[in-house]
Protein backbone atom coordinates (compact mmCIF):
# COMPACT_ATOMS: atom_id res chain seq x y z
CA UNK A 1 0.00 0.00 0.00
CA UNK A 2 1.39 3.16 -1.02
CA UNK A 3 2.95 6.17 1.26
CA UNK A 4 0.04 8.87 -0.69
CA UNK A 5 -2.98 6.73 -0.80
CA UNK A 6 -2.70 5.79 3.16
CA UNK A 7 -2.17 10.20 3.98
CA UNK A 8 -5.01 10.51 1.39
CA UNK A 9 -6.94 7.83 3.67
CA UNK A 10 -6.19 9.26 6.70
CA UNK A 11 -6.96 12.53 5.70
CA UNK A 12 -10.41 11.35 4.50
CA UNK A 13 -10.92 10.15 7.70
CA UNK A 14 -10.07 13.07 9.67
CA UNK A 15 -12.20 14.94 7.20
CA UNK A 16 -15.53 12.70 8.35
CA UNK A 17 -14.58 12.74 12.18
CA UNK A 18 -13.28 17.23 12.71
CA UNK A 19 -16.43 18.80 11.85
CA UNK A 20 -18.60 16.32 13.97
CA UNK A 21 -15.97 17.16 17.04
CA UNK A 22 -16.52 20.92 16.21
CA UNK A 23 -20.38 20.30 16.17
CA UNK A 24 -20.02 18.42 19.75
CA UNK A 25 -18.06 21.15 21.40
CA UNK A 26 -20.60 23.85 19.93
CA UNK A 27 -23.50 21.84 21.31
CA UNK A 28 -21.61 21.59 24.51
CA UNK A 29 -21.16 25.54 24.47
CA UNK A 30 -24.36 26.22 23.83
CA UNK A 31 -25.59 24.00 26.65
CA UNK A 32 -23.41 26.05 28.96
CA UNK A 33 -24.92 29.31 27.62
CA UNK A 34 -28.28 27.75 28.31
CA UNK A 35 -27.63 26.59 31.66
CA UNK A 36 -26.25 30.08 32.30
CA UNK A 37 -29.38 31.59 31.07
CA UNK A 38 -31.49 30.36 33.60
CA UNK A 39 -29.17 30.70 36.58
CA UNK A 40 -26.94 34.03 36.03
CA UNK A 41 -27.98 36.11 33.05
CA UNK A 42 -31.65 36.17 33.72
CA UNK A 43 -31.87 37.45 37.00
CA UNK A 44 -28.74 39.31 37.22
CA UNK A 45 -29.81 41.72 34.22
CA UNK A 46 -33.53 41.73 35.62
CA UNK A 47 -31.86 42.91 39.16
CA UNK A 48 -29.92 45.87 37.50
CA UNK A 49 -26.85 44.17 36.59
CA UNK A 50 -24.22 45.48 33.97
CA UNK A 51 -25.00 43.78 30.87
CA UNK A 52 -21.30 43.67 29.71
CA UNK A 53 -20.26 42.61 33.31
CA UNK A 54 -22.67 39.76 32.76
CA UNK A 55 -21.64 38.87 29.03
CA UNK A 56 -18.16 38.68 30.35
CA UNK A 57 -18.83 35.99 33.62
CA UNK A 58 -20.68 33.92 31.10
CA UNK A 59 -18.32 33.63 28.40
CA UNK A 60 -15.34 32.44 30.61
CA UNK A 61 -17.47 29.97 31.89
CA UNK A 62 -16.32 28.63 27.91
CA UNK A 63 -13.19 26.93 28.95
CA UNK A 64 -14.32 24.58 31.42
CA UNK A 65 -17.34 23.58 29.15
CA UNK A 66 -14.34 22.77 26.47
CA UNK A 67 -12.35 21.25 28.57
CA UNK A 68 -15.20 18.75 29.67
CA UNK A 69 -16.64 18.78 26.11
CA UNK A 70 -13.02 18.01 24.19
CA UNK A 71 -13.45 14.11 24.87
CA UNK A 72 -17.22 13.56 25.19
CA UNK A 73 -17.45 15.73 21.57
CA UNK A 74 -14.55 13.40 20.49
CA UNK A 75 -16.45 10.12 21.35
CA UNK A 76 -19.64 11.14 19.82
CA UNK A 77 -17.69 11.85 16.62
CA UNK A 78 -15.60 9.43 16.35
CA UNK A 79 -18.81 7.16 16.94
CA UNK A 80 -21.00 8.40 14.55
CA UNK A 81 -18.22 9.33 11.88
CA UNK A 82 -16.92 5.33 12.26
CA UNK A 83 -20.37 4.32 11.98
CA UNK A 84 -21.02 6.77 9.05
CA UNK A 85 -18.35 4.87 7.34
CA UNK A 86 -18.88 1.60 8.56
CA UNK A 87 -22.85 1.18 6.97
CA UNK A 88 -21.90 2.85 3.40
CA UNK A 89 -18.77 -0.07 3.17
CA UNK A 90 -15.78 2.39 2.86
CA UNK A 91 -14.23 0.58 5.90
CA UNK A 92 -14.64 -2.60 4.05
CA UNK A 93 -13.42 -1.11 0.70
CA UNK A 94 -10.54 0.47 2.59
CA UNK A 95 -9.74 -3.31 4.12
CA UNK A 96 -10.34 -4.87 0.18
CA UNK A 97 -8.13 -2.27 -0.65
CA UNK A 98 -4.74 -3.26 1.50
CA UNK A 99 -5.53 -1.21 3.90
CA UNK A 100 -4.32 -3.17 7.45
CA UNK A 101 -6.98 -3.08 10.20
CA UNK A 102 -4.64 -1.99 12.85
CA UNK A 103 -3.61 1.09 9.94
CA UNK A 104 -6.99 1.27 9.43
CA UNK A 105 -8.03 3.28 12.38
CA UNK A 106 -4.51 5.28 13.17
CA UNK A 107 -5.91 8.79 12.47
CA UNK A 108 -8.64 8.34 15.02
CA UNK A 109 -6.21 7.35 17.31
CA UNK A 110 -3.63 10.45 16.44
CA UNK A 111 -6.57 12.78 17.13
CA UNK A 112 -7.40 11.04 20.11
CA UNK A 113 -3.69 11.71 21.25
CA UNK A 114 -4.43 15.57 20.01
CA UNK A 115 -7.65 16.25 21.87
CA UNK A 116 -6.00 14.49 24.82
CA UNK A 117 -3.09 17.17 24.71
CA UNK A 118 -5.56 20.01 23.76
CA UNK A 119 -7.71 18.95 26.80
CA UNK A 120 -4.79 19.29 29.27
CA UNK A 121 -3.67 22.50 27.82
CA UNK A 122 -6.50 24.37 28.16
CA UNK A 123 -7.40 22.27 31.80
CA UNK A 124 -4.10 23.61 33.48
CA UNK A 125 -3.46 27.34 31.49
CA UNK A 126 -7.27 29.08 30.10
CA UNK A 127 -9.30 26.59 33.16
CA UNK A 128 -7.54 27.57 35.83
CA UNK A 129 -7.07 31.35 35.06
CA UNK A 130 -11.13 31.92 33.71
CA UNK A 131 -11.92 30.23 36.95
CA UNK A 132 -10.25 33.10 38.82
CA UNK A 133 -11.53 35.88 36.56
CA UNK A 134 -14.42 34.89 36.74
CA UNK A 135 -14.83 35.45 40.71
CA UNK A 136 -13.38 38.82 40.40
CA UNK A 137 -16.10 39.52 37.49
CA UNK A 138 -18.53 38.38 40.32
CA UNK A 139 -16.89 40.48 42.70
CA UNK A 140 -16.91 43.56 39.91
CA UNK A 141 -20.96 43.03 39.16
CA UNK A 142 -21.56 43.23 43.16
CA UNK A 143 -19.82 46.09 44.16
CA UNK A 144 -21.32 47.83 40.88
CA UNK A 145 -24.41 46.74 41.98
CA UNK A 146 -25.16 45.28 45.38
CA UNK A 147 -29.19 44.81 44.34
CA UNK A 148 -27.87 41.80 42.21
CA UNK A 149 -27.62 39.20 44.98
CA UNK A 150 -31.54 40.66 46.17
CA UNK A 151 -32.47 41.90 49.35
CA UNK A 152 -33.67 38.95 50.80
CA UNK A 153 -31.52 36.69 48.79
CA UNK A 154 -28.63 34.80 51.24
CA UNK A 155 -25.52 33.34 50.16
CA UNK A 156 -23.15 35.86 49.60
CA UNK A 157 -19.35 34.60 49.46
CA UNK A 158 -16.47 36.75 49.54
CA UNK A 159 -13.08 35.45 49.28
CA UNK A 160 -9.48 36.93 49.17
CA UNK A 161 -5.56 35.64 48.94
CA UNK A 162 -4.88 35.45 52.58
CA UNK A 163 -7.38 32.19 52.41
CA UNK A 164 -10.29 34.04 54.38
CA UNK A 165 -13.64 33.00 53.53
CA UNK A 166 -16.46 36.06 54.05
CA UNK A 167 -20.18 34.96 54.14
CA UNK A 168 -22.76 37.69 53.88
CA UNK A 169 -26.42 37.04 55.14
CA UNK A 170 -27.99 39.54 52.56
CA UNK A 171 -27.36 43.07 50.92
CA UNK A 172 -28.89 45.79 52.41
CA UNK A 173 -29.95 49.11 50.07
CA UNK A 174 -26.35 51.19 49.94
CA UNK A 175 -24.69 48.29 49.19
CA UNK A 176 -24.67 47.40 53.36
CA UNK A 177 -23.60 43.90 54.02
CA UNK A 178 -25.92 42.48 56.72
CA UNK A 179 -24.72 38.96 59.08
CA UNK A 180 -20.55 39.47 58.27
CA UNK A 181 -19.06 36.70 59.02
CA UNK A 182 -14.94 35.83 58.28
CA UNK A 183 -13.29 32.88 58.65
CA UNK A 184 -9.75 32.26 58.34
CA UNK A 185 -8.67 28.35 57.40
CA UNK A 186 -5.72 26.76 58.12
CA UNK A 187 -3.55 24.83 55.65
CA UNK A 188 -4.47 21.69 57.97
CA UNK A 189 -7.62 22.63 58.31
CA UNK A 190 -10.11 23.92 60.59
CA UNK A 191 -10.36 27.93 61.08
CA UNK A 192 -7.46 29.91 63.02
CA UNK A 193 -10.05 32.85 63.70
CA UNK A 194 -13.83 33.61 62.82
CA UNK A 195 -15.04 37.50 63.12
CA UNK A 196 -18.65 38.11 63.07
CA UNK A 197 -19.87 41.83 62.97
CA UNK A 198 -23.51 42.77 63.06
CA UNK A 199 -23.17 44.40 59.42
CA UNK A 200 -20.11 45.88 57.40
CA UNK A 201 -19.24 47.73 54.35
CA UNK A 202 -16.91 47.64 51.40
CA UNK A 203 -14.73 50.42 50.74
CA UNK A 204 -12.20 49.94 47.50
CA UNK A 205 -12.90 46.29 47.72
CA UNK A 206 -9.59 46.11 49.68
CA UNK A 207 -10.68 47.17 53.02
CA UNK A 208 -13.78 45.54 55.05
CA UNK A 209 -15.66 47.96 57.76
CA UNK A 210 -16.52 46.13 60.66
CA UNK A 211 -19.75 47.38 62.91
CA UNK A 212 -20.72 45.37 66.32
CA UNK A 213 -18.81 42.74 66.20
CA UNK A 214 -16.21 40.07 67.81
CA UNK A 215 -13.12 38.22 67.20
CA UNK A 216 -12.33 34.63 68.19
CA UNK A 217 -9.17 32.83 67.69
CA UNK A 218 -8.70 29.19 67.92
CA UNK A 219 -5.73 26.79 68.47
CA UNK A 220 -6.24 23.21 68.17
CA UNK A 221 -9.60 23.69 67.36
CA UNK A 222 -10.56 25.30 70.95
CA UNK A 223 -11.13 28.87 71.29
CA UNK A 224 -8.63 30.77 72.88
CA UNK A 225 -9.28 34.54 73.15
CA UNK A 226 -12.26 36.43 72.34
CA UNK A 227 -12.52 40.36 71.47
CA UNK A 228 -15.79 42.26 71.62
CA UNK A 229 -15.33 45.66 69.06
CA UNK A 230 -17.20 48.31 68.16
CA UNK A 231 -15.61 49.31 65.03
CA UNK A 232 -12.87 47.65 63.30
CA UNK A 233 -11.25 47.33 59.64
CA UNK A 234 -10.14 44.65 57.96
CA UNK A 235 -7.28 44.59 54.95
CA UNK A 236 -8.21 42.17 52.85
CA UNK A 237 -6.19 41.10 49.25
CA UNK A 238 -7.88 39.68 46.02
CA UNK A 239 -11.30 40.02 46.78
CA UNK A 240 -13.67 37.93 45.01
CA UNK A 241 -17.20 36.99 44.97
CA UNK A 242 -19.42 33.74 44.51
CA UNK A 243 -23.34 33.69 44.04
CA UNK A 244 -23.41 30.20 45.58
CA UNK A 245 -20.52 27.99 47.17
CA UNK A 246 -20.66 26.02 44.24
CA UNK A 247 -18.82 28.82 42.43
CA UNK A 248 -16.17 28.88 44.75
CA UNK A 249 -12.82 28.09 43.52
CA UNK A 250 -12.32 24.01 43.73
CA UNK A 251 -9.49 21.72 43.83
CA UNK A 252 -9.92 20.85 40.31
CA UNK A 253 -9.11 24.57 39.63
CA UNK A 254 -5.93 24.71 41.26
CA UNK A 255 -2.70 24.32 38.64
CA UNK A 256 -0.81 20.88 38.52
CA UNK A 257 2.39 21.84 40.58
CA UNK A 258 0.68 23.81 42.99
CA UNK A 259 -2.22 20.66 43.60
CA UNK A 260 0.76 17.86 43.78
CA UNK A 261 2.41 19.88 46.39
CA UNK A 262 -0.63 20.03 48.67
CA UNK A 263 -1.43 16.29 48.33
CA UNK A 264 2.02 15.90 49.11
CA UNK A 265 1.53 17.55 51.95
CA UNK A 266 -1.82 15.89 53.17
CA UNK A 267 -0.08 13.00 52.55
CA UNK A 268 2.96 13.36 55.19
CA UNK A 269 0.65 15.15 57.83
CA UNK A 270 -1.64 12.04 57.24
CA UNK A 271 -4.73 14.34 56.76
CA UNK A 272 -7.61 12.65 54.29
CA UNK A 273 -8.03 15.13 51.91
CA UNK A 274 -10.23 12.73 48.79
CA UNK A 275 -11.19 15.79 47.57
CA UNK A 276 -7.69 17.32 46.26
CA UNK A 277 -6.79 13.36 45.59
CA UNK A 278 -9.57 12.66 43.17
CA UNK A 279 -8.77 15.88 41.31
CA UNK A 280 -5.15 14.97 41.34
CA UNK A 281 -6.20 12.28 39.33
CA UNK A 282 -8.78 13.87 37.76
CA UNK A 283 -6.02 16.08 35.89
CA UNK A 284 -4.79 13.07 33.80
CA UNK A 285 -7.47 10.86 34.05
CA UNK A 286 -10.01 13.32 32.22
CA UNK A 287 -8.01 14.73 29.15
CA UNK A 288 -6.88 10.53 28.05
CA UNK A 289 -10.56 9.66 28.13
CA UNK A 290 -9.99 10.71 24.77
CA UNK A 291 -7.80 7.74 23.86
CA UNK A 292 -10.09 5.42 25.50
CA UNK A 293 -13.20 6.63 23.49
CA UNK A 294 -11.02 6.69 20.18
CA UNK A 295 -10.34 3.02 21.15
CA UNK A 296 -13.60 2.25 21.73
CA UNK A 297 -15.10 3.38 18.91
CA UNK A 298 -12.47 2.14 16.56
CA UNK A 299 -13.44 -1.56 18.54
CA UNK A 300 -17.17 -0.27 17.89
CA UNK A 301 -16.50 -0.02 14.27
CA UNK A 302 -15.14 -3.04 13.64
CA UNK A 303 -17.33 -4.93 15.96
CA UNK A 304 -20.49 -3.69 13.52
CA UNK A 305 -18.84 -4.31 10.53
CA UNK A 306 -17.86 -7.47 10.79
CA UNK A 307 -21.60 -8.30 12.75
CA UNK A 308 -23.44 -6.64 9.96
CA UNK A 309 -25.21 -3.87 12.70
CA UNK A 310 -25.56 -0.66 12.39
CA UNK A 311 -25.06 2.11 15.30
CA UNK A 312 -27.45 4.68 14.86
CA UNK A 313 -27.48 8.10 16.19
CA UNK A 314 -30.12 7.07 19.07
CA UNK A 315 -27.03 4.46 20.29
CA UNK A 316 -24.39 7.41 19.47
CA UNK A 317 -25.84 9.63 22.03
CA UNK A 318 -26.86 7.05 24.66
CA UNK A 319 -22.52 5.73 24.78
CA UNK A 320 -21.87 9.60 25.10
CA UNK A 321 -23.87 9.94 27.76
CA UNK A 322 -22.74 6.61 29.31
CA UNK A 323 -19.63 8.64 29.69
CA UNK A 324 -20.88 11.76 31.20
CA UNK A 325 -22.95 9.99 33.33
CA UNK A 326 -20.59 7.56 34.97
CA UNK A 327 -17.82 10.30 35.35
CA UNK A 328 -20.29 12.56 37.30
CA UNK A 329 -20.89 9.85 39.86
CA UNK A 330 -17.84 8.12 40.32
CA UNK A 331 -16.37 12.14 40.86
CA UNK A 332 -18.80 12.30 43.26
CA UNK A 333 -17.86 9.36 45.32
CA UNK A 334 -14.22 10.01 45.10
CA UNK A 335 -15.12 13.60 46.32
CA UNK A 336 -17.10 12.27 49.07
CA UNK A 337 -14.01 9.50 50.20
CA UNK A 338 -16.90 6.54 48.69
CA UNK A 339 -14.50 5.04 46.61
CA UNK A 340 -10.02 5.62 46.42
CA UNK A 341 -9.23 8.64 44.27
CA UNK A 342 -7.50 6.41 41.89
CA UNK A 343 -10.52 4.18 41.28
CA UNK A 344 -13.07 7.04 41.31
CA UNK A 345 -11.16 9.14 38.27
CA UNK A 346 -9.82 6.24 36.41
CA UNK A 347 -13.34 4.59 36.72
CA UNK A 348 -15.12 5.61 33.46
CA UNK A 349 -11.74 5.75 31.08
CA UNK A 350 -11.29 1.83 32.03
CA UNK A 351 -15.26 1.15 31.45
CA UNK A 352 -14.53 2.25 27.91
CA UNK A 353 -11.48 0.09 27.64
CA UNK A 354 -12.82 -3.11 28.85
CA UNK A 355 -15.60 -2.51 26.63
CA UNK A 356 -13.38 -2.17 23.56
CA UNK A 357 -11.23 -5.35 24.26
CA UNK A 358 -14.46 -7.28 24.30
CA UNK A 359 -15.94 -6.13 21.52
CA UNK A 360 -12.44 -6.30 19.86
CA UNK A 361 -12.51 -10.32 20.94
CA UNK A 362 -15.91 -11.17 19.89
CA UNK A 363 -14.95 -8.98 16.27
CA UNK A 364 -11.88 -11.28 15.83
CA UNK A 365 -14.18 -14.64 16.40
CA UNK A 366 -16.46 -13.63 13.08
């Protein structure tokens, strides 16, 4: 078989399998800017919120929804492109042609090694960085507009760099932030001090006014000096701002070297920390889910062509969702310390491997 007619093969191939992957991703975007729809754009704009403020928080929500989209658009295409080309007999003419069955399927399998890398890439530089812009566009639309969160809405979270966590019981006219409470965490753990205050205000978003209020340090978990103010002000660095705690910054969002370093240290202080573990793992387990869908649905595709079936687009979406589906719970029970990191994140990427070496077996039998 000739050098020019396998590029022109693989080319071909790439050809039916790209636009399919573009037209995952898309739908994956616009399901973001759906789900964002409902939950921020709506009733921030209907509360007075700056439109561009708003346009801005949604669209870096993009590079998380690519990240996660990258290899569940990839195993829809491949699956439906390798089917496309499996019931119209070009696999089959490409076999009758010379065409080796393990060459057969090497461009699905060199994308699958691209959208692995592309998947990392944008998981550890645009994720990470978007995730942190995005709290300080939060931050931005509040202080713009404290009528945004609603007067009678709880669950205001501000955070800054010195790891301080500020919870807000509601948002008085004036921008006047009712229930203050701050709590400083340890790196171990547990809080090192908690201030509440009666109410406070924001000046420059670096400095928090204090009204009515008390400070309590702890050591060992046990309280160990309490201070009853008036009026106080507290520095604070970085301020951001979540809607709910789910927008809070997560494990997952925290860059490689930085992430390693604190499960290294969990690990010495022997502290159970399954939630930095499982996104440890997380970091390499979800970007080569690619290769294990490629390999699937290259086992897929030969599995139906030498059976004679025919995967339609009904099957296409129910094995993409298989994948969503399982890595949403098995992340939760690795979050939760259910199931060892290593099994919860490595979980659904071995699912589609086993699955492929079976069908790949019962291919080679017909």
């Amino acid at each position: 078989m000739s050098r020019p007619f396998l590029r022109r093969y693989d080319r071909y191939v790439m050809a039916e399998i790209l636009p399919l992957l573009v037209a995952g991703l898309v739908v994956v975007m616009l399901a973001v800017l759906v789900g964002a729809l409902l939950e921020v754009i709506a009733p921030l704009l209907a509360k007075g919120a700056s439109p561009a403020l708003v346009a801005r928080l949604v669209a870096l929500q993009l590079p998380e929804a690519i990240k996660i989209g990258l290899p569940v658009g990839f195993l829809f295409a491949t699956l439906l492109g390798l089917s496309r080309l499996s019931s119209d007999a070009e696999i089959k003419a490409a076999l009758a042609g010379g065409v080796a069955p393990g060459r057969l399927f090497l461009p699905v399998l060199l994308m699958g090694v691209g959208v692995t890398v592309a998947a990392f890439v944008i998981g550890e530089t645009l994720g990470p960085r978007a995730k942190t812009e995005s709290l300080s566009v939060q931050r931005q639309i509040v202080l713009d507009n404290p009528r945004v969160l609603g007067l009678d809405q709880p669950g205001l979270i501000l955070r800054d760099a010195l790891n301080r966590a500020i919870s807000v019981t509601r948002v008085r006219p004036g921008g006047v932030l009712e229930g203050v409470r701050v709590v400083a965490l340890r790196e171990s753990g547990g809080p090192s001090s908690i201030i509440t205050a009666r109410e406070g205000h924001l000046r420059d978003s670096n400095v928090l006014e204090l009204l009515d209020g008390q400070r309590i340090t702890y050591q060992d978990g046990r309280p160990v000096t309490v201070i009853r103010f008036r009026r106080g002000e507290l520095p604070v660095q970085d301020l951001q701002a979540s809607f709910k705690t789910s927008d809070a910054p997560k494990p997952i969002d925290t860059p490689l070297p930085q992430l390693w370093a604190k499960v290294q240290t969990y690990a010495q202080q022997h502290v159970n920390a399954p939630q930095e573990t499982t996104a440890l793992q997380r970091k390499f387990a979800e970007p080569l889910a690619a290769l294990a869908m490629g390999f699937f649905a290259v086992a897929l595709a030969l599995f139906t062509f030498r059976s004679g079936l025919n995967v339609g687009l009904v099957w296409v979406l129910l094995l993409t969702f298989a994948y969503y589906a399982s890595w949403s719970v098995f992340r939760v029970m690795g979050e939760s310390g259910a199931l060892p990191p290593v099994v919860a994140a490595w979980t659904p990427d071995v699912l589609y491997l086993v699955a492929g070496l079976v069908l790949l077996a019962i291919a080679a039998r017909r």
